[in-house]
Protein backbone atom coordinates (compact mmCIF):
# COMPACT_ATOMS: atom_id res chain seq x y z
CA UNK A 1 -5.13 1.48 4.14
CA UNK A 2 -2.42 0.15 6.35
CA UNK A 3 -0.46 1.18 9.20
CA UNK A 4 1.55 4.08 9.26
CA UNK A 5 3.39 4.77 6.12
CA UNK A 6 2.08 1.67 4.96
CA UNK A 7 -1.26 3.02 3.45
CA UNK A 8 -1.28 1.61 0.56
CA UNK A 9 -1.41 2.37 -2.06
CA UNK A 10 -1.74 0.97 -5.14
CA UNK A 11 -3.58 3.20 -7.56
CA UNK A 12 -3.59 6.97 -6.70
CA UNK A 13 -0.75 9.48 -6.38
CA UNK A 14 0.74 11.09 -3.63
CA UNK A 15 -1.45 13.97 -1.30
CA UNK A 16 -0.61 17.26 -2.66
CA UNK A 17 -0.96 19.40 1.41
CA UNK A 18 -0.51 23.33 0.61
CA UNK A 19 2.23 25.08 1.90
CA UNK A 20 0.29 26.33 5.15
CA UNK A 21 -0.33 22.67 5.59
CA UNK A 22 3.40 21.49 5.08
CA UNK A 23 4.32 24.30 7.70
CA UNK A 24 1.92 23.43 10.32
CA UNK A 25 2.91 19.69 9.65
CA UNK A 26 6.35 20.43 9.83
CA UNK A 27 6.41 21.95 13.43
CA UNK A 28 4.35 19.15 14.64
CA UNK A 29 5.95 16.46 13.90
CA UNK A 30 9.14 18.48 15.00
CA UNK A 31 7.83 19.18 18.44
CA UNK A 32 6.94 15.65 18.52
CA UNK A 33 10.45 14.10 17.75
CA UNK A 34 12.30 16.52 19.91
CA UNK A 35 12.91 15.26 22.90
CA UNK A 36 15.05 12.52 24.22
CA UNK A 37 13.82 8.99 24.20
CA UNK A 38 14.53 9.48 28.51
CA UNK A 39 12.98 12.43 28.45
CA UNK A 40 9.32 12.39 30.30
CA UNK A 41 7.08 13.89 27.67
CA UNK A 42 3.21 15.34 28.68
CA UNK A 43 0.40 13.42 27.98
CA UNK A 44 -0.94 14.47 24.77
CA UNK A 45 -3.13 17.12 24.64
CA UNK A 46 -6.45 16.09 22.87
CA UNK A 47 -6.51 16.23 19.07
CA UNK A 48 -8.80 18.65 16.90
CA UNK A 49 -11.75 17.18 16.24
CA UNK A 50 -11.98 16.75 12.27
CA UNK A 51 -14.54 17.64 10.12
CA UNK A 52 -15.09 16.86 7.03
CA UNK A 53 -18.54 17.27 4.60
CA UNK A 54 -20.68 14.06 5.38
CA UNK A 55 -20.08 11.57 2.16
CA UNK A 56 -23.43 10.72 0.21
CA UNK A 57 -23.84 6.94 -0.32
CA UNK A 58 -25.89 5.50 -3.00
CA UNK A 59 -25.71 2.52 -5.19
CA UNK A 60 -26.67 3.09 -8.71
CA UNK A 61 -29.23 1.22 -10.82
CA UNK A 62 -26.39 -1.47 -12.01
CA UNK A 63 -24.73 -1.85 -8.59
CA UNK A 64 -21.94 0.66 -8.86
CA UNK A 65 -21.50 1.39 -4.98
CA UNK A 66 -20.92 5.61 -5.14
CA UNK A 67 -19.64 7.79 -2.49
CA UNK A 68 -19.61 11.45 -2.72
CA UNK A 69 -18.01 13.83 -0.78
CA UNK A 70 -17.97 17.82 -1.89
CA UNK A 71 -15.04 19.81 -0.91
CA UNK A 72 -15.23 23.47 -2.44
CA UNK A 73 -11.38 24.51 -0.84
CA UNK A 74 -10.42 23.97 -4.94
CA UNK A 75 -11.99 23.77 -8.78
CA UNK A 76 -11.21 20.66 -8.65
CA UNK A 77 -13.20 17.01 -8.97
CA UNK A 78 -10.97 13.51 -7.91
CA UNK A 79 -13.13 10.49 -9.85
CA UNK A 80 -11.26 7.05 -8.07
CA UNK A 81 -13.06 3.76 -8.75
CA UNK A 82 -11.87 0.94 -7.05
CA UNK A 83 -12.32 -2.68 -7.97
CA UNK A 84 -11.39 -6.21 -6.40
CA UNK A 85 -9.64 -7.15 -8.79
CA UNK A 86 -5.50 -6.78 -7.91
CA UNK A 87 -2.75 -9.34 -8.07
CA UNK A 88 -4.50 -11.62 -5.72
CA UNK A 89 -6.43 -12.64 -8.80
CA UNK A 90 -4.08 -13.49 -11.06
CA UNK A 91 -4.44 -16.86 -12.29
CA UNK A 92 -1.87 -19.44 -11.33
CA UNK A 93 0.85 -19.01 -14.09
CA UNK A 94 0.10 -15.57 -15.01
CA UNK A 95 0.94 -13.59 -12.16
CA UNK A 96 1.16 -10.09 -13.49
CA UNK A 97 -2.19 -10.22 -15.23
CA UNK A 98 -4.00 -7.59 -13.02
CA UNK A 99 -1.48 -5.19 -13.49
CA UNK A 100 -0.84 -5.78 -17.49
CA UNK A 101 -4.74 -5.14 -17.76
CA UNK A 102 -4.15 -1.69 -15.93
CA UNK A 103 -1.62 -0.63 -18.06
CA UNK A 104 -3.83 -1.06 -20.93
CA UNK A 105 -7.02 0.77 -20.13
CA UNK A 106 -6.05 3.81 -21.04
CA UNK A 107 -4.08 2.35 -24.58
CA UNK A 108 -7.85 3.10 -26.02
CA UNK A 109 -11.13 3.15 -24.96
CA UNK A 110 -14.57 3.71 -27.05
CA UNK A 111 -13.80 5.52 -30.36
CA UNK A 112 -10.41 6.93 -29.13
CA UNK A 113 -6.88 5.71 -29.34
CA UNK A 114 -4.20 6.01 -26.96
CA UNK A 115 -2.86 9.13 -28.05
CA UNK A 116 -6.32 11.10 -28.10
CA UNK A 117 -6.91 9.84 -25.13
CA UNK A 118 -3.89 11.56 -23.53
CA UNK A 119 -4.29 14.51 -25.77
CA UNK A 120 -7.82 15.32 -24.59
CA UNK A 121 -7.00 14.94 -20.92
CA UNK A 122 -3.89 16.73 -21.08
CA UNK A 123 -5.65 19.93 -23.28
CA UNK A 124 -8.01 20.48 -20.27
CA UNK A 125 -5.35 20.47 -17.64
CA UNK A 126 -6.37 16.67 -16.07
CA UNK A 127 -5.19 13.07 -15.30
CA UNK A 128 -6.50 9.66 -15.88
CA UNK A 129 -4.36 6.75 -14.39
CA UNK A 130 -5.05 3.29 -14.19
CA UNK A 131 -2.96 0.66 -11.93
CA UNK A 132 -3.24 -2.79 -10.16
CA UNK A 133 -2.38 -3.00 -6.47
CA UNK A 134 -2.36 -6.13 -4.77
CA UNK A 135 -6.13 -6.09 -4.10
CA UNK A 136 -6.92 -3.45 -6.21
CA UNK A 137 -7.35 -1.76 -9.49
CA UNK A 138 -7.82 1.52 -9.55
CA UNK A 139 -8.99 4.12 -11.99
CA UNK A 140 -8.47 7.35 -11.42
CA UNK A 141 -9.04 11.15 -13.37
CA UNK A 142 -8.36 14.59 -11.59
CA UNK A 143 -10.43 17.26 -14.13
CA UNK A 144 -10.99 20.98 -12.92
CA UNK A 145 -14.43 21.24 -12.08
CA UNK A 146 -15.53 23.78 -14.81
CA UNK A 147 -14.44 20.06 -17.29
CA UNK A 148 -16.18 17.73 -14.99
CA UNK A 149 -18.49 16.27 -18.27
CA UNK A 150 -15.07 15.79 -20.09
CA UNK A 151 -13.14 14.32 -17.42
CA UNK A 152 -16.74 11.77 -16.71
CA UNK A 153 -16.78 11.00 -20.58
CA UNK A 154 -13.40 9.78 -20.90
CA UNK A 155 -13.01 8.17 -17.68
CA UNK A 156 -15.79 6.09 -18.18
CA UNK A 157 -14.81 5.37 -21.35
CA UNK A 158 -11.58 3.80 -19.82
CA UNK A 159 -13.49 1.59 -17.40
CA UNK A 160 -16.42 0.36 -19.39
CA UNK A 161 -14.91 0.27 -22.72
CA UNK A 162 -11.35 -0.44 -22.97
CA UNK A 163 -10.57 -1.97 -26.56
CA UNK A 164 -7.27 -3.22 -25.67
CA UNK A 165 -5.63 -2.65 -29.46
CA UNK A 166 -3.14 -5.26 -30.20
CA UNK A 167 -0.07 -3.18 -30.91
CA UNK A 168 -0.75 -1.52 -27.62
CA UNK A 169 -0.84 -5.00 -26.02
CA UNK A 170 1.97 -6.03 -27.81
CA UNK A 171 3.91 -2.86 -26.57
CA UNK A 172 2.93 -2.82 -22.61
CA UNK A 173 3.85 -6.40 -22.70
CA UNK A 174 7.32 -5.84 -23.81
CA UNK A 175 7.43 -2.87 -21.74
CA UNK A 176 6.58 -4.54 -18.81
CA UNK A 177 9.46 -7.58 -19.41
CA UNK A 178 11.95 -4.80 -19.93
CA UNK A 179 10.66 -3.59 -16.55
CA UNK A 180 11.32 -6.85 -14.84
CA UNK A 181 14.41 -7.52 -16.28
CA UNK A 182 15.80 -4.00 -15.18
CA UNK A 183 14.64 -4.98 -11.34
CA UNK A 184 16.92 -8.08 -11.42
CA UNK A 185 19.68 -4.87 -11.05
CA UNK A 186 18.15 -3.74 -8.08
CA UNK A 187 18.62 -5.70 -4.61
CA UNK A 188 16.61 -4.21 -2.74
CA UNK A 189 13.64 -4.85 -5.82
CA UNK A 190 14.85 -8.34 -5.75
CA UNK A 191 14.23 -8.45 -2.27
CA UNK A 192 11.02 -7.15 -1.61
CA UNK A 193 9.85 -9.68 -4.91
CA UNK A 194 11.24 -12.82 -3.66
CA UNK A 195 9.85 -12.10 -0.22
CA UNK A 196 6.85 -12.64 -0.69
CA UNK A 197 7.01 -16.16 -2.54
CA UNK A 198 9.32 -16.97 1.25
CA UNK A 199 6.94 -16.32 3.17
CA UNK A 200 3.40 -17.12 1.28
CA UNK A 201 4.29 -19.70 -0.92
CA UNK A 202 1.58 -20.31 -3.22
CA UNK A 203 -0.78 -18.08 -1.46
CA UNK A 204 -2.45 -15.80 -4.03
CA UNK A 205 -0.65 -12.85 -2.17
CA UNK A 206 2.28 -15.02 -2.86
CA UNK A 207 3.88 -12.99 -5.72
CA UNK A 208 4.48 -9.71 -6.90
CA UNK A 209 1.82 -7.31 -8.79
CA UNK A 210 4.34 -6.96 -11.60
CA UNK A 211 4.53 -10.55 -12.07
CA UNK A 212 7.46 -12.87 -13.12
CA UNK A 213 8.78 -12.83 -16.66
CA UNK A 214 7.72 -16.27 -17.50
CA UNK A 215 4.47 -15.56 -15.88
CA UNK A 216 3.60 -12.53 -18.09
CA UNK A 217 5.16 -14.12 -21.08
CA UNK A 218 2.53 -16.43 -21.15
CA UNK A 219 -0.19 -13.48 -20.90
CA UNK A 220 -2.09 -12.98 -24.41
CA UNK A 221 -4.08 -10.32 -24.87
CA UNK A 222 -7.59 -12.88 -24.51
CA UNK A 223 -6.17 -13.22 -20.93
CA UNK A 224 -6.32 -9.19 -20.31
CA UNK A 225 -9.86 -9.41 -22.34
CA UNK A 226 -11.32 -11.83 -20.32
CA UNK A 227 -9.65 -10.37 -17.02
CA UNK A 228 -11.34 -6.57 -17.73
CA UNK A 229 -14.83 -8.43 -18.70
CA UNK A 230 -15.07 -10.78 -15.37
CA UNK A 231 -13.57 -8.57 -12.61
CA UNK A 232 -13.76 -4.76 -13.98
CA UNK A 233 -17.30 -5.02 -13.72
CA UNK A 234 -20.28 -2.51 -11.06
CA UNK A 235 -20.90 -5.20 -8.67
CA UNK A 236 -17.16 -5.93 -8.01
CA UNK A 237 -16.49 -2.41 -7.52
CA UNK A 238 -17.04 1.36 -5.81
CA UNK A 239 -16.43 4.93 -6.88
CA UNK A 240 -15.61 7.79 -4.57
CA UNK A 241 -16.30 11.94 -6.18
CA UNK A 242 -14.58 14.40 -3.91
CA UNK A 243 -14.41 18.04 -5.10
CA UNK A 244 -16.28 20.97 -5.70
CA UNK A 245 -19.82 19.45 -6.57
CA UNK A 246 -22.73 18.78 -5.91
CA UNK A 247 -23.94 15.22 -4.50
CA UNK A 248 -27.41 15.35 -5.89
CA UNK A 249 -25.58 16.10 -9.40
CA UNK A 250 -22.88 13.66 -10.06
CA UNK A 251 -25.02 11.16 -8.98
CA UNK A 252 -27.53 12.18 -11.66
CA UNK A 253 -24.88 12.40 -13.83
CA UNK A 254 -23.35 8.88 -12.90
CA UNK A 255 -26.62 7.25 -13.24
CA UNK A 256 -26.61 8.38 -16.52
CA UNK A 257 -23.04 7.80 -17.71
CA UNK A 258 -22.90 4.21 -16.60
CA UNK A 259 -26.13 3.04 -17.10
CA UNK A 260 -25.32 0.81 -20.05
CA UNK A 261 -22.44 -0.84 -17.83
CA UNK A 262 -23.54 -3.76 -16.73
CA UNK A 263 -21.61 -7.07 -14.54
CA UNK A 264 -22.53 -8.65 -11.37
CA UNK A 265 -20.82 -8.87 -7.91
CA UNK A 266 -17.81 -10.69 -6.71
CA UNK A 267 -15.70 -13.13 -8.90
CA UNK A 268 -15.96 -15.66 -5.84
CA UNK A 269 -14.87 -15.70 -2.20
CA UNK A 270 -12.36 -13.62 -0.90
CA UNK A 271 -9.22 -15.77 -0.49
CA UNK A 272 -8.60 -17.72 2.89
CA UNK A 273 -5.43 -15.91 4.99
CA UNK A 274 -2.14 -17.93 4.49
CA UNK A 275 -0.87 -19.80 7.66
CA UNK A 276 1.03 -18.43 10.49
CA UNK A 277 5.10 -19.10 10.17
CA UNK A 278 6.72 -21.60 12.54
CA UNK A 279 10.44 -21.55 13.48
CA UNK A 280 12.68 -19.64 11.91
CA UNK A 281 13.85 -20.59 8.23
CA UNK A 282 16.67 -18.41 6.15
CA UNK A 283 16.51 -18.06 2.87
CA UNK A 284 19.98 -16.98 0.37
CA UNK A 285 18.65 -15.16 -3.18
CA UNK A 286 22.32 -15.28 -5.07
CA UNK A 287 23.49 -12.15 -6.39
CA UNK A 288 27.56 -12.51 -5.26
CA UNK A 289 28.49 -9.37 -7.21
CA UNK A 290 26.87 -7.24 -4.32
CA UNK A 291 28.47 -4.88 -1.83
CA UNK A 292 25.62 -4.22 0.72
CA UNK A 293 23.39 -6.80 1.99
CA UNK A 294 19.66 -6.58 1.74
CA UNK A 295 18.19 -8.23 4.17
CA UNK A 296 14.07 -8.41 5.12
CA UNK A 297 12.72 -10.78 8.35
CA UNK A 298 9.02 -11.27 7.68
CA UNK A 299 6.09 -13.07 9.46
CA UNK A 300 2.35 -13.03 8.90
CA UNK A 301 0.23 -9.98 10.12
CA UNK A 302 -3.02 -8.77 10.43
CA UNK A 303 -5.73 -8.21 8.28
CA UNK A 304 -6.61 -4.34 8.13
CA UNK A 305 -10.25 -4.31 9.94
CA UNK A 306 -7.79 -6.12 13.22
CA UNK A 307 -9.61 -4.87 16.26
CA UNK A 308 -5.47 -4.62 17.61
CA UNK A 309 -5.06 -1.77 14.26
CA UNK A 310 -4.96 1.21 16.64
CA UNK A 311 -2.02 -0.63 19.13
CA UNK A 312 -0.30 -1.77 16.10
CA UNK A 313 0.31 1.19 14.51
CA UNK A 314 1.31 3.06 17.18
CA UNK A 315 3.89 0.14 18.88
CA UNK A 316 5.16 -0.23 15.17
CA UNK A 317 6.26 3.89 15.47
CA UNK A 318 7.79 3.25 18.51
CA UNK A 319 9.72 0.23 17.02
CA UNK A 320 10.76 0.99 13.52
CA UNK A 321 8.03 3.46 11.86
CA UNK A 322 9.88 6.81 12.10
CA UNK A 323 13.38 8.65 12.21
CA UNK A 324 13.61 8.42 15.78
CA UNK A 325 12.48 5.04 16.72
CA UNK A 326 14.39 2.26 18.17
CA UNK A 327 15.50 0.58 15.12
CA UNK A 328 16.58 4.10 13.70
CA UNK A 329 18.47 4.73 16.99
CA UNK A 330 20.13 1.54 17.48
CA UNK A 331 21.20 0.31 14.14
CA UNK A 332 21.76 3.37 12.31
CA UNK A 333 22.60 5.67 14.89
CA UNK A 334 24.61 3.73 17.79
CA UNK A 335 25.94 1.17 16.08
CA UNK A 336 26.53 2.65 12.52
CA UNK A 337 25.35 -0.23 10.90
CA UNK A 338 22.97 0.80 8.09
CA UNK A 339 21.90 3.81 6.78
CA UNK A 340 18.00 2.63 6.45
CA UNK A 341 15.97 0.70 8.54
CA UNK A 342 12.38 0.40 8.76
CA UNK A 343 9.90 -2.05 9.89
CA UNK A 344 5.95 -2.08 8.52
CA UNK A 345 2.56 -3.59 8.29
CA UNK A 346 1.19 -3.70 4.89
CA UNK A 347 -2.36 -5.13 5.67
CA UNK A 348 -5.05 -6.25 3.12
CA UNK A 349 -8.57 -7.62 3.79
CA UNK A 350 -8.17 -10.77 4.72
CA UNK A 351 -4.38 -10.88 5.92
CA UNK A 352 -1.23 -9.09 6.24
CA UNK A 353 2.41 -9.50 6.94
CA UNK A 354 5.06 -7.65 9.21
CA UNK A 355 8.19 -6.64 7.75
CA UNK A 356 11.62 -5.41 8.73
CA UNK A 357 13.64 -3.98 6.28
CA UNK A 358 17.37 -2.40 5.98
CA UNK A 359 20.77 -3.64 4.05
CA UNK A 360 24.32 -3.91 5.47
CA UNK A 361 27.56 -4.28 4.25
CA UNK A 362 28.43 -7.35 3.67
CA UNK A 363 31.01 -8.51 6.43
CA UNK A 364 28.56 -6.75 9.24
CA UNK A 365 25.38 -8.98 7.69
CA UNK A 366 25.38 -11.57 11.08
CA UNK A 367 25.89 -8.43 13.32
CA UNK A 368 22.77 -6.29 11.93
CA UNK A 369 21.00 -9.43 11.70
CA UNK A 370 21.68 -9.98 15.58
CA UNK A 371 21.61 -6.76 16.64
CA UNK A 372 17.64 -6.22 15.06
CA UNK A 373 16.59 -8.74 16.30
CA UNK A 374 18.05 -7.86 19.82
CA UNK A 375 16.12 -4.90 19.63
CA UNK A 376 12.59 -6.07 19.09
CA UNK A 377 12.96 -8.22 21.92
CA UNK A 378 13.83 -5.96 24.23
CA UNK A 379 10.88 -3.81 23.09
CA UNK A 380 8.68 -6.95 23.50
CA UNK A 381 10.16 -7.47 26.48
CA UNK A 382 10.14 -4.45 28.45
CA UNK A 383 7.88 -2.30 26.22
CA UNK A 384 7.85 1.22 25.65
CA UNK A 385 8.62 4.05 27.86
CA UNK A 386 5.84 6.25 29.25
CA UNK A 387 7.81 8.91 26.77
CA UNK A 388 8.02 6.98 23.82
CA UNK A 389 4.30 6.13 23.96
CA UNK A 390 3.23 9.82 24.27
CA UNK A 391 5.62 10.66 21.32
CA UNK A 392 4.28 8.15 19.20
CA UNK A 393 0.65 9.19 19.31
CA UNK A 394 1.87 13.09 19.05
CA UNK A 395 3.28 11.69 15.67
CA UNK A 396 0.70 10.43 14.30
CA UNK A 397 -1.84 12.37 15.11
CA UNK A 398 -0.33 15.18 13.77
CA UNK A 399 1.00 14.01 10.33
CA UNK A 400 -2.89 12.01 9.66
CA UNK A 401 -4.31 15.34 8.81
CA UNK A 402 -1.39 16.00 6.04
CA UNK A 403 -2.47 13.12 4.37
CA UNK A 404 -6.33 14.90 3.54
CA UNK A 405 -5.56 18.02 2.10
CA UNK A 406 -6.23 17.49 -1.59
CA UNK A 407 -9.49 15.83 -3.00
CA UNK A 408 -7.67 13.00 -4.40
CA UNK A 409 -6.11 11.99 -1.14
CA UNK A 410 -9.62 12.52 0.17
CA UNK A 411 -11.05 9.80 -2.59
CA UNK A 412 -8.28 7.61 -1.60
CA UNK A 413 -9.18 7.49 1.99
CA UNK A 414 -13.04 7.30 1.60
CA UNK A 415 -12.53 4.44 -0.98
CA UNK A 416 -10.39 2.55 1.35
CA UNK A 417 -12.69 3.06 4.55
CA UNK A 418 -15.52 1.36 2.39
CA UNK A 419 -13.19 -1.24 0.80
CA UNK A 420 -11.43 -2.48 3.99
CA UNK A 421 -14.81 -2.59 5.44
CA UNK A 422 -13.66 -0.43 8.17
CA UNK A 423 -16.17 2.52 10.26
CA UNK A 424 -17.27 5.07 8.04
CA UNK A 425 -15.92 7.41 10.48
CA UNK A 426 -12.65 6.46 10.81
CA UNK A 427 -11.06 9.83 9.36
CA UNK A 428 -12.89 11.73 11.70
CA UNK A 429 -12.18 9.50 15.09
CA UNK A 430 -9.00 8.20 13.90
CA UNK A 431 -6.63 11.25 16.04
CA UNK A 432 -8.98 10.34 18.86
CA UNK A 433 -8.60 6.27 18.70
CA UNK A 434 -4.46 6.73 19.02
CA UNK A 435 -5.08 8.87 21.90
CA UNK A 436 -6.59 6.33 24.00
CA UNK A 437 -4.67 3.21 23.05
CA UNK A 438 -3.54 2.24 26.64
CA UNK A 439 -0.17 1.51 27.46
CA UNK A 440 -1.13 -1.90 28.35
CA UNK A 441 -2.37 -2.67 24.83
CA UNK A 442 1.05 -1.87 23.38
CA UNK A 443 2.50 -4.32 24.83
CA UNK A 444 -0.08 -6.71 25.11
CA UNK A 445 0.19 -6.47 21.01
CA UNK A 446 3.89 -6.20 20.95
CA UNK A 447 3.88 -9.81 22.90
CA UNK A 448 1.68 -11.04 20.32
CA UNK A 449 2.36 -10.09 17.11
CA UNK A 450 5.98 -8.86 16.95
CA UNK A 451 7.96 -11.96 18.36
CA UNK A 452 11.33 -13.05 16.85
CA UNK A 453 11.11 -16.69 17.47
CA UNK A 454 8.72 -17.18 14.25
CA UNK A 455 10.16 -15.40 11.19
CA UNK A 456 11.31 -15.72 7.37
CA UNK A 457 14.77 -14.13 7.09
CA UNK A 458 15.72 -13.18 3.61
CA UNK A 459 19.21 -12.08 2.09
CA UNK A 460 20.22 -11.10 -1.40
CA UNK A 461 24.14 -11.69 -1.29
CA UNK A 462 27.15 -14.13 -2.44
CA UNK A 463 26.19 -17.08 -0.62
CA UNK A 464 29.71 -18.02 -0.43
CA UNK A 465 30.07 -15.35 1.78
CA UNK A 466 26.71 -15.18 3.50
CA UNK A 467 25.81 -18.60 4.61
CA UNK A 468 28.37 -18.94 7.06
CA UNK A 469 27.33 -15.85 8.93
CA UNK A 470 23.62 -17.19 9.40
CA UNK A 471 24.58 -20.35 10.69
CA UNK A 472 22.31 -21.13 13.58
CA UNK A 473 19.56 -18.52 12.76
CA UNK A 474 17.71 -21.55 11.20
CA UNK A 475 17.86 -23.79 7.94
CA UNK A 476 19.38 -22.02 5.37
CA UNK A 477 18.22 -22.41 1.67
CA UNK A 478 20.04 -20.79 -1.66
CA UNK A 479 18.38 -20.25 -4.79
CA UNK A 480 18.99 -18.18 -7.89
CA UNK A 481 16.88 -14.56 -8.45
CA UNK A 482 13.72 -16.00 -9.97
């Protein structure tokens, strides 16, 4: 779970709000981004308290950590288990691993075969999914209640007893090189990938959850065996129920379809956090055939359970986290130089990174470049209006709700709270805690943690072109797309 539109995720898909919801959303959040940035704004008036059923939490017989949380607004039951086991444990080499191994767990399972798999869950109207995040994998199966003992069966099936055929291998293998290849095309793909190696180096969070095509080249199917056996196991994991049931019941029925599932705790320590960035260093990924710039400045973040979450989210709206923020206003709007820019804080358990993000054409690279940077120091600086503040928390307190409005969204969240360690009532306080982040925290967090001075600046362009506009931004490095 990570600030603002960062949450995320890696494993589940998108909240599904009803139209009421939308509506009610919608004139929220357009009441909220009305005014002028000048224009004094009242204080906001105190959110809604939220309710929500209390979530049962047991641990089973073999260590699967279970939370349950009925919700009777649909027929519907979300299953999500969530294990540690995402990129970050890829073995050195085989970056991509985590992910491979997600593709496969539903290519077979017990007695069935990929296709009867998908046939059964499609004939009763459900999904099962299965995906690697960069902490995570997650598991996940949507069933109409009146199927719940189907959509149990063959979910468990997938997480206990994948059988990982080897034509199936062989096929999500090649499927997944054809997939990197193709993102070589993209820019702003290539951006976002060679990022991360900038700024982490080696650091296990270092590389992208798809991998490198050398890297998963070298995969064999023993690798995704052994990878399933070791980190897919109760101990290393937690499983959230939302949806019209019964606690007592599905855990009954849990006990009962996992009991022969066995596997201990954690793999090993959770990794250290990588080390802060000093200075400024540039970095050119060559791709001269290119008409817009991409361009990403990164430093190192926060890890999600940061007492400074609450200020952080809310200075990042003010900065670069919706349409009318100051990045929005002064690049794209003012000074016409993008048409997208954007700045986040994907955070993990143990560390997290700040990003700004947009593209430019390519003789106006040195001016965006400038002219960002320009304004996060003057929002450091000076900090945010009175108005701008008030907006902000307006904003997010009333899109949060939109994100809990189906059960699957709901087994998202509840999995997250428990897997970022965070208070188990953060869904219900969370409209509360923007509320009464003080002005002075803002900027006391803006001082801190979203300087200039200290920052990886990445380009995909012609370097012919692009290294002498960045002359003087720091040492400037060129290498080919990876």
């Amino acid at each position: 779970m990570n600030a603002g539109a960062l949450a995320p995720r890696r494993g589940g898909r998108p909240a599904k709000p009803g139209p009421a919801a939308v509506l009610a959303g919608l004139l929220i959040a357009t009441r909220a981004l009305a005014a002028p940035v000048g224009t004094p704004a009242p204080a906001p008036a105190p959110a809604h308290p939220l309710r929500l059923p209390p979530v049962t939490r047991v641990t089973l017989k073999n260590g699967l950590r279970v939370l349950v949380m009925p919700s009777h607004r649909l027929p519907l039951v979300d299953f999500r288990l969530v294990a540690r086991a995402g990129s970050v444990y890829d073995p050195p080499g085989k970056e991509g691993l985590a992910g491979l191994t997600a593709d496969l767990l539903t290519q077979g399972a017990g007695q069935r075969g990929a296709k009867q798999i998908a046939e059964e869950i499609a004939f009763v109207g459900g999904t099962l999914d299965a995906s690697a995040g960069t902490e995570q994998l997650v598991v996940s199966c949507e069933i109409l209640a009146r199927d719940y003992d189907t959509g149990l069966e063959l979910f468990r099936d997938v997480v206990v007893s994948p059988t990982f055929p080897p034509e199936e291998f062989a096929r999500k293998q090649a499927e997944k090189l054809g997939e990197l290849a193709s993102e070589k095309d993209d820019p702003s793909t290539v951006a976002d990938n060679e990022l991360r190696p900038f700024l982490l180096g080696t650091h296990p969070l270092g590389h992208p959850v798809n991998g490198w095509e050398k890297s998963v080249s070298a995969i064999g199917r023993n690798d995704v065996v052994a990878f399933q056996r070791d980190l897919l196991t109760p101990g290393n994991s937690l499983l959230a129920v939302v949806g019209d049931v019964d606690p007592d019941q599905v855990v009954a029925s849990l006990e009962q379809a996992f009991a022969a599932w066995k596997g201990g705790g954690s793999p090993g320590s959770d990794y250290d956090p990588p080390p802060p960035v000093r200075g400024r260093e540039v970095l050119v990924v060559r791709k001269p055939e290119v008409t817009q710039t991409q361009i990403r400045l990164a430093a190192i973040g926060v890890p999600r359970n940061s007492p400074d979450y609450y200020a952080i989210v809310v200075a990042n709206t003010i900065l670069g986290g919706g349409f009318t923020s100051r990045l929005v206003n002064q690049i794209r709007v003012v000074q016409g130089l993008t048409y997208s820019i954007a700045s986040h804080w994907p955070m993990y358990r143990n560390a997290g990174v700040y990003v700004i993000d947009t593209f430019t054409r390519n003789e106006t690279l040195r001016k965006t470049i400038d002219a960002t940077l320009a304004v996060v120091q003057q929002l450091v600086d000076g900090g945010p209006t009175p108005a701008e503040l008030a907006k902000a928390k307006r904003y997010l307190t009333g899109q949060f709700p939109l994100g809990l409005q189906s059960p699957d969204a709901l087994a998202a969240r509840i999995a997250d709270i428990e897997f970022y360690r965070l208070d188990p009532r953060y869904l219900e306080t969370y409209a509360a805690r923007i509320d009464a982040v003080p002005m002075a925290d803002v900027r006391r967090v803006l001082r801190e943690r979203f300087g200039v001075k200290d920052l990886r600046i990445l380009v995909i362009a012609d370097p012919a072109a692009a290294q002498p506009a960045l002359e003087g931004l720091g040492p400037v490095t060129v290498k080919e797309i990876r």
